[in-house]
Protein backbone atom coordinates (compact mmCIF):
# COMPACT_ATOMS: atom_id res chain seq x y z
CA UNK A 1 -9.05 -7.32 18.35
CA UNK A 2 -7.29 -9.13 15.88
CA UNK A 3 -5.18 -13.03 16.78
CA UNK A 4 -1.83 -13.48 15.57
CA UNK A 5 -3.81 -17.12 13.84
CA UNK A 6 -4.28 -14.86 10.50
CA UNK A 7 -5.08 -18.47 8.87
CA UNK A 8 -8.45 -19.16 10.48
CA UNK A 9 -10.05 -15.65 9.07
CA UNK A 10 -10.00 -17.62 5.73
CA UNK A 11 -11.60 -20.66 4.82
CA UNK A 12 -9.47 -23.39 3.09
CA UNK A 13 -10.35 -27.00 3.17
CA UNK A 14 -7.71 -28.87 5.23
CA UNK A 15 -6.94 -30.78 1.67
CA UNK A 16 -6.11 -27.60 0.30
CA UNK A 17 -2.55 -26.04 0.77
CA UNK A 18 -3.04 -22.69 -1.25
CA UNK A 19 0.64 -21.38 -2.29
CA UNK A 20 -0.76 -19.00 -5.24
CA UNK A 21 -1.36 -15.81 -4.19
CA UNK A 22 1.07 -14.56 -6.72
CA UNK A 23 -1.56 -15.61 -9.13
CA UNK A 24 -5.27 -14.99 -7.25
CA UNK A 25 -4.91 -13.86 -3.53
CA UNK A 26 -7.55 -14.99 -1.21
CA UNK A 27 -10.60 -13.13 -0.27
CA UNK A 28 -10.92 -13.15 4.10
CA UNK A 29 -14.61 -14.20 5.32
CA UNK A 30 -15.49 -11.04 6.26
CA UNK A 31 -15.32 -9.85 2.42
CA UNK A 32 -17.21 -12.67 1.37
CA UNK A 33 -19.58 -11.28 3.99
CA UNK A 34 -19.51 -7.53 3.13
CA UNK A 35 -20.09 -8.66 -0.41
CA UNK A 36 -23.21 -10.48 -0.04
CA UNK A 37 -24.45 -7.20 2.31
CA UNK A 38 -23.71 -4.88 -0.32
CA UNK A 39 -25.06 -6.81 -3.65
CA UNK A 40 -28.76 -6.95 -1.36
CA UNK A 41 -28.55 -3.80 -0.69
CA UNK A 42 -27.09 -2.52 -4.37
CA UNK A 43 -30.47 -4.65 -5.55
CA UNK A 44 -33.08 -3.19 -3.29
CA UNK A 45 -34.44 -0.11 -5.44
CA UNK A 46 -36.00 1.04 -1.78
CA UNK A 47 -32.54 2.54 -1.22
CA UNK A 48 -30.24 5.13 -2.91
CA UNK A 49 -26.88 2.96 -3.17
CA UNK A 50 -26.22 4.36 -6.51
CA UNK A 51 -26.55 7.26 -6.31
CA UNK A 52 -24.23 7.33 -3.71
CA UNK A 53 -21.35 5.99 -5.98
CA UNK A 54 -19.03 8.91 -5.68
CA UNK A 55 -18.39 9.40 -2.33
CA UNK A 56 -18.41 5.51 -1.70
CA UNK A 57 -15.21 5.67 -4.12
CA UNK A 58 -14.31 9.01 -2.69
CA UNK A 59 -14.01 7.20 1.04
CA UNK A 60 -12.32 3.76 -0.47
CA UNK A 61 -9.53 6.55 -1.37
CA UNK A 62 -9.22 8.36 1.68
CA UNK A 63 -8.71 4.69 3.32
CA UNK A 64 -6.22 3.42 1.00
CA UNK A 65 -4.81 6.69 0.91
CA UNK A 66 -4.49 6.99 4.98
CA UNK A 67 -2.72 2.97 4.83
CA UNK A 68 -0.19 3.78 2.12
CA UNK A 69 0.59 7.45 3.16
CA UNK A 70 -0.76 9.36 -0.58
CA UNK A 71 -3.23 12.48 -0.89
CA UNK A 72 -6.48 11.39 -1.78
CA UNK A 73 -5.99 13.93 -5.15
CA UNK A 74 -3.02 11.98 -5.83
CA UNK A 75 -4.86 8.60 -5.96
CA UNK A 76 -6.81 7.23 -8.29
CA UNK A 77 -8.86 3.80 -8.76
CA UNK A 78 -8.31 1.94 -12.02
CA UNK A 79 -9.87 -1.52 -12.84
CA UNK A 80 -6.12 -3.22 -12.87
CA UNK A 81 -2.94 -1.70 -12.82
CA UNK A 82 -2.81 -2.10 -16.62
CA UNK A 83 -5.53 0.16 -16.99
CA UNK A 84 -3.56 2.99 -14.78
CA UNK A 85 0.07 2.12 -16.32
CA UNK A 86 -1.05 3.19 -19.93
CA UNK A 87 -2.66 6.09 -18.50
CA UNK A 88 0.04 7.25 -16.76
CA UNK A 89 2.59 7.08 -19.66
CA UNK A 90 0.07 8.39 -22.35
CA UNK A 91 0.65 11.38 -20.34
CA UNK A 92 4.39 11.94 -20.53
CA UNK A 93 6.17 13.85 -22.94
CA UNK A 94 7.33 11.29 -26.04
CA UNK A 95 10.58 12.40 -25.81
CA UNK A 96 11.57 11.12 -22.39
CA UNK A 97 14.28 8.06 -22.17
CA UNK A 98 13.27 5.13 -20.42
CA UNK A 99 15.47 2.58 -17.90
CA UNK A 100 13.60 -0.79 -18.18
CA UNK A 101 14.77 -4.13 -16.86
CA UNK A 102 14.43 -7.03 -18.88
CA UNK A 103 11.89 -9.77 -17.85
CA UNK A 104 9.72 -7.61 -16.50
CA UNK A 105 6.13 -8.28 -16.49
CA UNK A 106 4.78 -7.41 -20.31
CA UNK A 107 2.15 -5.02 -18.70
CA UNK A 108 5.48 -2.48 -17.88
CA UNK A 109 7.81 -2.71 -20.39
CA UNK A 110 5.26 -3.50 -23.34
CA UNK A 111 3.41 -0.23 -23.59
CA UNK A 112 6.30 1.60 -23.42
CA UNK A 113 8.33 -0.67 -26.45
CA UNK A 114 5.12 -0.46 -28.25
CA UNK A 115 4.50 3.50 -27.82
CA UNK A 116 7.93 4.37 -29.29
CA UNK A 117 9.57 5.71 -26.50
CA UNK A 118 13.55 5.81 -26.30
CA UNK A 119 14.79 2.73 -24.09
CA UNK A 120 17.05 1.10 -22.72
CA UNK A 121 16.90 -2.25 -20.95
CA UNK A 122 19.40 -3.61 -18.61
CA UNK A 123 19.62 -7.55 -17.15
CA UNK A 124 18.75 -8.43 -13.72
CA UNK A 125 21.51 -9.36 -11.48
CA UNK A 126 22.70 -9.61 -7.77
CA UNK A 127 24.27 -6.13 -7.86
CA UNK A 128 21.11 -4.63 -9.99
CA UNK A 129 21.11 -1.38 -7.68
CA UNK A 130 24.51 -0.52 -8.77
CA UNK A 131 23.88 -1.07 -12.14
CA UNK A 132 21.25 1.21 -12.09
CA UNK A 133 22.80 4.03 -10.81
CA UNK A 134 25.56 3.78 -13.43
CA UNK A 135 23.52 3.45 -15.83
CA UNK A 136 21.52 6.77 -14.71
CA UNK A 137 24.79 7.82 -14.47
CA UNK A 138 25.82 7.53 -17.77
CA UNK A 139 22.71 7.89 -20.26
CA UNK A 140 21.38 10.28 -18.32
CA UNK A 141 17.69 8.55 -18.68
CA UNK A 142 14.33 10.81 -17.96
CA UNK A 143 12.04 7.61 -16.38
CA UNK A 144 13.27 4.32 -14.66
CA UNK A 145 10.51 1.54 -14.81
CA UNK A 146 10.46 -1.16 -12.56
CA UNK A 147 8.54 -4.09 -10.18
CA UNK A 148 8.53 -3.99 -6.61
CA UNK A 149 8.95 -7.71 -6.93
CA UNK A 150 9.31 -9.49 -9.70
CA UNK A 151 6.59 -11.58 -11.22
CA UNK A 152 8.73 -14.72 -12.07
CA UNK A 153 11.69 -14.81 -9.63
CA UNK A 154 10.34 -13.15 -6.84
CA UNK A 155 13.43 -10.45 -7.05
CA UNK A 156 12.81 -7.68 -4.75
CA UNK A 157 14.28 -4.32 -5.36
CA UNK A 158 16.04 -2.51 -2.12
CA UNK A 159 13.48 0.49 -1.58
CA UNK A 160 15.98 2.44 0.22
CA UNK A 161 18.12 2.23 -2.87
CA UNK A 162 14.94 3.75 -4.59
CA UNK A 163 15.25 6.64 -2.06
CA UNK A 164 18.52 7.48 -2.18
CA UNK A 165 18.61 7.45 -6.13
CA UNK A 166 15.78 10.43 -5.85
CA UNK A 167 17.80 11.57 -3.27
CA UNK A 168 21.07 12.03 -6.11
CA UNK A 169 18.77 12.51 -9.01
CA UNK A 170 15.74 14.49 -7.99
CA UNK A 171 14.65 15.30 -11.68
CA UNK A 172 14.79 11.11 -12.43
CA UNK A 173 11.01 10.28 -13.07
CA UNK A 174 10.57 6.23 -10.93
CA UNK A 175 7.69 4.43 -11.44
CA UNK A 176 7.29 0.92 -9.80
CA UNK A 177 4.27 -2.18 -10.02
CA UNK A 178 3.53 -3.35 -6.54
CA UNK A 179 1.05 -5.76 -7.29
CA UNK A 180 3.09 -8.61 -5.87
CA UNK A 181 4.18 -6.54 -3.29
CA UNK A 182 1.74 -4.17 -1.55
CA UNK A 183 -0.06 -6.38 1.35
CA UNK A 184 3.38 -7.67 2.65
CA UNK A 185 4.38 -4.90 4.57
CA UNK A 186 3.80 -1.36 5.60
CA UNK A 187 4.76 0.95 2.68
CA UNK A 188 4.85 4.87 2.79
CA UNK A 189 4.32 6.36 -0.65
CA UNK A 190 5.08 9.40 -0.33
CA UNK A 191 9.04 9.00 1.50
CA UNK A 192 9.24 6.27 -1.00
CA UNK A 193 10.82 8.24 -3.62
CA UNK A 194 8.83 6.80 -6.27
CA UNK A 195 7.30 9.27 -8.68
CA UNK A 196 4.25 6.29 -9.49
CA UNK A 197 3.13 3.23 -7.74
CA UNK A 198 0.21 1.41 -9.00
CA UNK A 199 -0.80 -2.28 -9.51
CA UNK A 200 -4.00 -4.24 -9.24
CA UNK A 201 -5.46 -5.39 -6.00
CA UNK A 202 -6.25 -9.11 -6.60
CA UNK A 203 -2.68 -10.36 -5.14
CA UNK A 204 -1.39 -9.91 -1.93
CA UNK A 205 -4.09 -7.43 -1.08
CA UNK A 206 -6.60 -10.13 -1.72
CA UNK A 207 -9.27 -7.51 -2.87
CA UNK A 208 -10.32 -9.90 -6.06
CA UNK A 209 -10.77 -8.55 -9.67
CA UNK A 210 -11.57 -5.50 -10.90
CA UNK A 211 -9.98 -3.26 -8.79
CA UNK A 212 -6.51 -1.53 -8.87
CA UNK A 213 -4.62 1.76 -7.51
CA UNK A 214 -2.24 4.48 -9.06
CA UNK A 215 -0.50 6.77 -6.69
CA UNK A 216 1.80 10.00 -7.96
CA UNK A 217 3.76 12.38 -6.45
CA UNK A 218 3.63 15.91 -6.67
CA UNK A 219 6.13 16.42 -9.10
CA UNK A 220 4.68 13.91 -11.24
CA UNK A 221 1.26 15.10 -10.94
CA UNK A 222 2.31 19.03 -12.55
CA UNK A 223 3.91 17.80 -15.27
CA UNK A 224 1.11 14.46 -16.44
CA UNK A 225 -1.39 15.97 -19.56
CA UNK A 226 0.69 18.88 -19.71
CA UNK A 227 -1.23 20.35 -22.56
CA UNK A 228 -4.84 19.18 -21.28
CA UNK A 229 -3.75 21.19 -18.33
CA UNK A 230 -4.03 24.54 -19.85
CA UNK A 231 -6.89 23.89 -21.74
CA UNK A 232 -10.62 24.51 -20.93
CA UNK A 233 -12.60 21.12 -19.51
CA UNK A 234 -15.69 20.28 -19.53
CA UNK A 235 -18.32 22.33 -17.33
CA UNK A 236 -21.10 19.71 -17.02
CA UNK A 237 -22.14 19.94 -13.24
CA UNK A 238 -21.15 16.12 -12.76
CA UNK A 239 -17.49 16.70 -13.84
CA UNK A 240 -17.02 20.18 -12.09
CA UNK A 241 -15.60 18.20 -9.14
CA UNK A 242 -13.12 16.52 -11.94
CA UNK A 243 -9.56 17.99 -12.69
CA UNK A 244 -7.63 16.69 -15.45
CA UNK A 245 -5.38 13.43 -13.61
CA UNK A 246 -9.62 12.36 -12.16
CA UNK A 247 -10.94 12.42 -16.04
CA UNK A 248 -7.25 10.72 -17.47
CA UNK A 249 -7.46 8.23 -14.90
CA UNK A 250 -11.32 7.56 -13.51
CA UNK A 251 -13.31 8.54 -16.46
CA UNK A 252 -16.85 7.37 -16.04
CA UNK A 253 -18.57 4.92 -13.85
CA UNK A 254 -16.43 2.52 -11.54
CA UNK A 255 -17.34 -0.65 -9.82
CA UNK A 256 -18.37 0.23 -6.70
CA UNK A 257 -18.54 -3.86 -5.43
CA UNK A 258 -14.93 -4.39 -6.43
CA UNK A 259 -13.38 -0.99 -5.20
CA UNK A 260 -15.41 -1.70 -2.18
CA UNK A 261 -13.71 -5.11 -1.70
CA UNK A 262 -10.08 -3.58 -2.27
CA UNK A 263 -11.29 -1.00 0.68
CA UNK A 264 -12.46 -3.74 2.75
CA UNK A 265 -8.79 -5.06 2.48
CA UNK A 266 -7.56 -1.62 3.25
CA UNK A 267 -9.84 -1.96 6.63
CA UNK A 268 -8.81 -5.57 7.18
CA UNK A 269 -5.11 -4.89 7.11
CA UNK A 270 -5.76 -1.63 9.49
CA UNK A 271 -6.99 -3.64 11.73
CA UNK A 272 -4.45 -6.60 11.81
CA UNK A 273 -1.26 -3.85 11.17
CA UNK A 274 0.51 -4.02 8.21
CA UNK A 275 3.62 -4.37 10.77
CA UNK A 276 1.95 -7.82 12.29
CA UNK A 277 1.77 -9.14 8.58
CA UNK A 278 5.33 -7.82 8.30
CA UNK A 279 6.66 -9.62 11.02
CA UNK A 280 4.16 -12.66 10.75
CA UNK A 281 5.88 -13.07 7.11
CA UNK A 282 9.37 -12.55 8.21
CA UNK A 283 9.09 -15.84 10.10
CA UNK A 284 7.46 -17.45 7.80
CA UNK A 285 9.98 -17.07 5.06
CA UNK A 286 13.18 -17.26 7.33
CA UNK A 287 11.71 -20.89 8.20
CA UNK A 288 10.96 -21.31 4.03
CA UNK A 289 13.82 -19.86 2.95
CA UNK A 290 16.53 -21.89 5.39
CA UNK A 291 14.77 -25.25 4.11
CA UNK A 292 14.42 -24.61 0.17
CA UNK A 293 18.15 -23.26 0.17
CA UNK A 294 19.50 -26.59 1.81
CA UNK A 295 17.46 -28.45 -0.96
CA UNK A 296 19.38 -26.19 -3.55
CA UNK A 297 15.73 -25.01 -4.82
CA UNK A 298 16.19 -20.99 -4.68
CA UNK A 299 17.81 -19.45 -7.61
CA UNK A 300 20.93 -18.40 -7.09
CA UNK A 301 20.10 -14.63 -8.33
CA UNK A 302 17.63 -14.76 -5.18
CA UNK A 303 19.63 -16.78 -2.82
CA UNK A 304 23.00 -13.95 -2.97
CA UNK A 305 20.39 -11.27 -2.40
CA UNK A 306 19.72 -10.13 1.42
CA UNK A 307 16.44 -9.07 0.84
CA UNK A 308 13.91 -12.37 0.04
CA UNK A 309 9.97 -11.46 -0.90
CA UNK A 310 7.21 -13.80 -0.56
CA UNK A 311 6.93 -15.01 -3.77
CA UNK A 312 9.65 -17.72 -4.57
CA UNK A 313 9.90 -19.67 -7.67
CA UNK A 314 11.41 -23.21 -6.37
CA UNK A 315 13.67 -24.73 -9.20
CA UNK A 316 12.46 -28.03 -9.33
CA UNK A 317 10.85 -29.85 -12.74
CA UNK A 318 8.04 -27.85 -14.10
CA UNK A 319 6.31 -31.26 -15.12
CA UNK A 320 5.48 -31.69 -11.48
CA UNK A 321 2.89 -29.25 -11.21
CA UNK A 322 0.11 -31.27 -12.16
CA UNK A 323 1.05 -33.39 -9.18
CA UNK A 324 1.43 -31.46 -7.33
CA UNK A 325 -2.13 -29.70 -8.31
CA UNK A 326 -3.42 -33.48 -7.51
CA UNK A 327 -2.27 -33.48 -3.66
CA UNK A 328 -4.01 -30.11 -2.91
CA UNK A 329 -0.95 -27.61 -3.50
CA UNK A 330 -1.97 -24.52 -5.42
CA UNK A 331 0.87 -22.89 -7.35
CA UNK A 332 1.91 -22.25 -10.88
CA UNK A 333 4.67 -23.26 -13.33
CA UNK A 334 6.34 -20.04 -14.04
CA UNK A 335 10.47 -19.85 -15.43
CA UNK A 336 12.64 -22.51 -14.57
CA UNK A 337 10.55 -23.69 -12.16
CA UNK A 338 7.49 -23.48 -9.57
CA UNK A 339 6.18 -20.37 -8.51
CA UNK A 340 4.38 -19.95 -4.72
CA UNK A 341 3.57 -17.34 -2.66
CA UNK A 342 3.87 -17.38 1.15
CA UNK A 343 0.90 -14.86 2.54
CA UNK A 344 -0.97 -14.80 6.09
CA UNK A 345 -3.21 -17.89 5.37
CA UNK A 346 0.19 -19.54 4.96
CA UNK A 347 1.43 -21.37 7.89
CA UNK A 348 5.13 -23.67 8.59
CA UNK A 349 3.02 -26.69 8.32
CA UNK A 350 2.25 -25.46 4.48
CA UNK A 351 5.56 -25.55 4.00
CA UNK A 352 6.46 -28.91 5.51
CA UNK A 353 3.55 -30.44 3.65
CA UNK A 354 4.71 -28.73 0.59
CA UNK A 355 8.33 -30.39 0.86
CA UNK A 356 7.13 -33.74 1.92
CA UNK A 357 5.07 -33.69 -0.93
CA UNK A 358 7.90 -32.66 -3.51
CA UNK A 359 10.22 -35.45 -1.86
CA UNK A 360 7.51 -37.75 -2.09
CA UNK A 361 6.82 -37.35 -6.01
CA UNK A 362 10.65 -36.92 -6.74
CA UNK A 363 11.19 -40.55 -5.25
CA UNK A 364 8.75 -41.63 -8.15
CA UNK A 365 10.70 -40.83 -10.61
């Protein structure tokens, strides 16, 4: 049975106050645990762990597959979402137009830019949803591209926009990165109306490196490698199990430590509910939120939105981060400001100790 104190199945020294998950989530003790277990046993040539590799990755899908609501032969493990991104588009036809927002993370606009794809990029703003949908509207684009929440900002895009634009324009290809966001709340692929949602599982899932997801609808899934669909594949007994999305997007070996640890977060946020973290959070940043917009630190693109993510880039100095790296606070200068993350080892007394602390170096100066 799991407690509603999510902080003490972490270990952080008390002179630690660790606000950067949007950089390196934190591993719970009971992965630290599990991954001792498993490098023993991996090592002990008594047993047959490796041989066993495929249906240990084959069961770390069905899991993540069962939390997130995707068929297991819709989901594949990458080593980051980088790794699944440029596998995904390498499989679309070259002639499809692309919706891209600007400031996106490099990983998702870059290979497309880089590939030669048609494009078009639109700014973020308040009303981005509209904008969108007019745009759609108008160019008639094949492929919209887009984070779940933004790296920088901490912008989070209305998923039941994302819904209803599939809903007006089935054919409209949507593929989202929901590395800062998947581990916040409970999220149901396949009603999602995304056609691709992948990222890498050392965030807010807390999984550590190495390890990252790519899930794809049906419709996507008929029309990725269209050619290598129709053509013979290989009839080695060890690929017979393969079809064409398993060899695109899992070819060869895979880490079987750091999938594991992304399926012991899978397990650890069955257990706790995805709904607990969701409401656990909501607090949390309702109490953030109400104090950093009095101190006029929120950016006023994320302070006019309704919906607020975890990840908020506070817009004081930047120079201040190696200060506040000297009184225990782990964040990151990113923008106009300083970037933190509010997750389940976060409490309200992080956040009071994180403003006291600001104050405190501001009156310095």
């Amino acid at each position: 049975m799991y407690n509603m104190d999510f902080k003490s199945y972490f270990e952080i020294p008390n002179s630690i106050t660790y606000l950067n998950t949007p950089g390196n989530g934190l591993l719970p003790l009971s992965h630290h645990e599990w991954r001792k277990r498993r490098e023993n046993l991996f090592y002990d040539i008594k047993l047959d762990l490796r041989d066993a590799q495929a249906s240990f990755i084959l069961e770390v899908k069905r899991l993540f597959g069962q939390l997130f609501n995707c068929d297991v032969n819709r989901l594949f493990l990458t080593p980051n979402f980088s790794f699944g991104f440029n596998t995904l588009i390498d499989g679309l036809d070259k002639n499809l137009r692309f919706l891209l927002i600007e400031n996106e993370y490099p990983s998702l606009n870059y290979p497309i830019v880089s590939r030669g794809f048609i494009y078009d990029f639109i700014s973020n703003s308040v009303d981005i949803e509209e904008q969108i949908y007019a745009h759609i509207l108008e160019k008639k684009c094949d492929v919209l591209v887009l984070s779940l929440v933004n790296y920088i900002d901490g912008f989070k895009i209305d998923l039941s926009f994302i819904k209803k634009l599939k809903s007006h324009f089935p054919k409209l290809l949507i593929f989202g990165d929901a590395t800062q966001y998947l581990g916040t709340e409970p999220f149901d692929f396949d009603t999602s109306g995304f056609d691709a949602v992948g990222g890498s599982g050392y965030k807010w899932m807390m999984a550590g490196f190495g390890n990252g997801y790519m899930m794809i609808s049906e419709q996507l899934s008929s029309i990725l490698y269209s050619a290598a669909q129709v053509k013979h594949r290989p009839k080695e007994m060890m690929w017979i199990h393969k079809d064409i999305l398993n060899i695109y997007f899992e070819p060869g070996h895979q880490d079987t430590l750091s999938h594991g640890t992304l399926g012991q977060s899978v397990s650890f946020f069955d257990l706790i509910g995805l709904e607990n973290v969701k409401l656990y959070l909501n607090d949390l940043l309702q109490y953030a939120y109400r104090i950093f917009e009095d101190k006029e630190w929120i950016l006023p693109l994320i302070s006019q939105r309704k919906l607020k993510s975890s990840l908020i880039n506070l817009q004081i100095d930047p120079r201040l981060y190696s200060r506040l790296m000297d009184h225990g606070i782990k964040c990151f200068p990113r923008g106009t400001g300083i970037r933190i993350g509010l997750h389940l080892y976060n409490t309200k007394e992080d956040i009071n100790k994180l403003v006291d602390i600001i104050e405190s170096i501001n009156d310095e100066y």
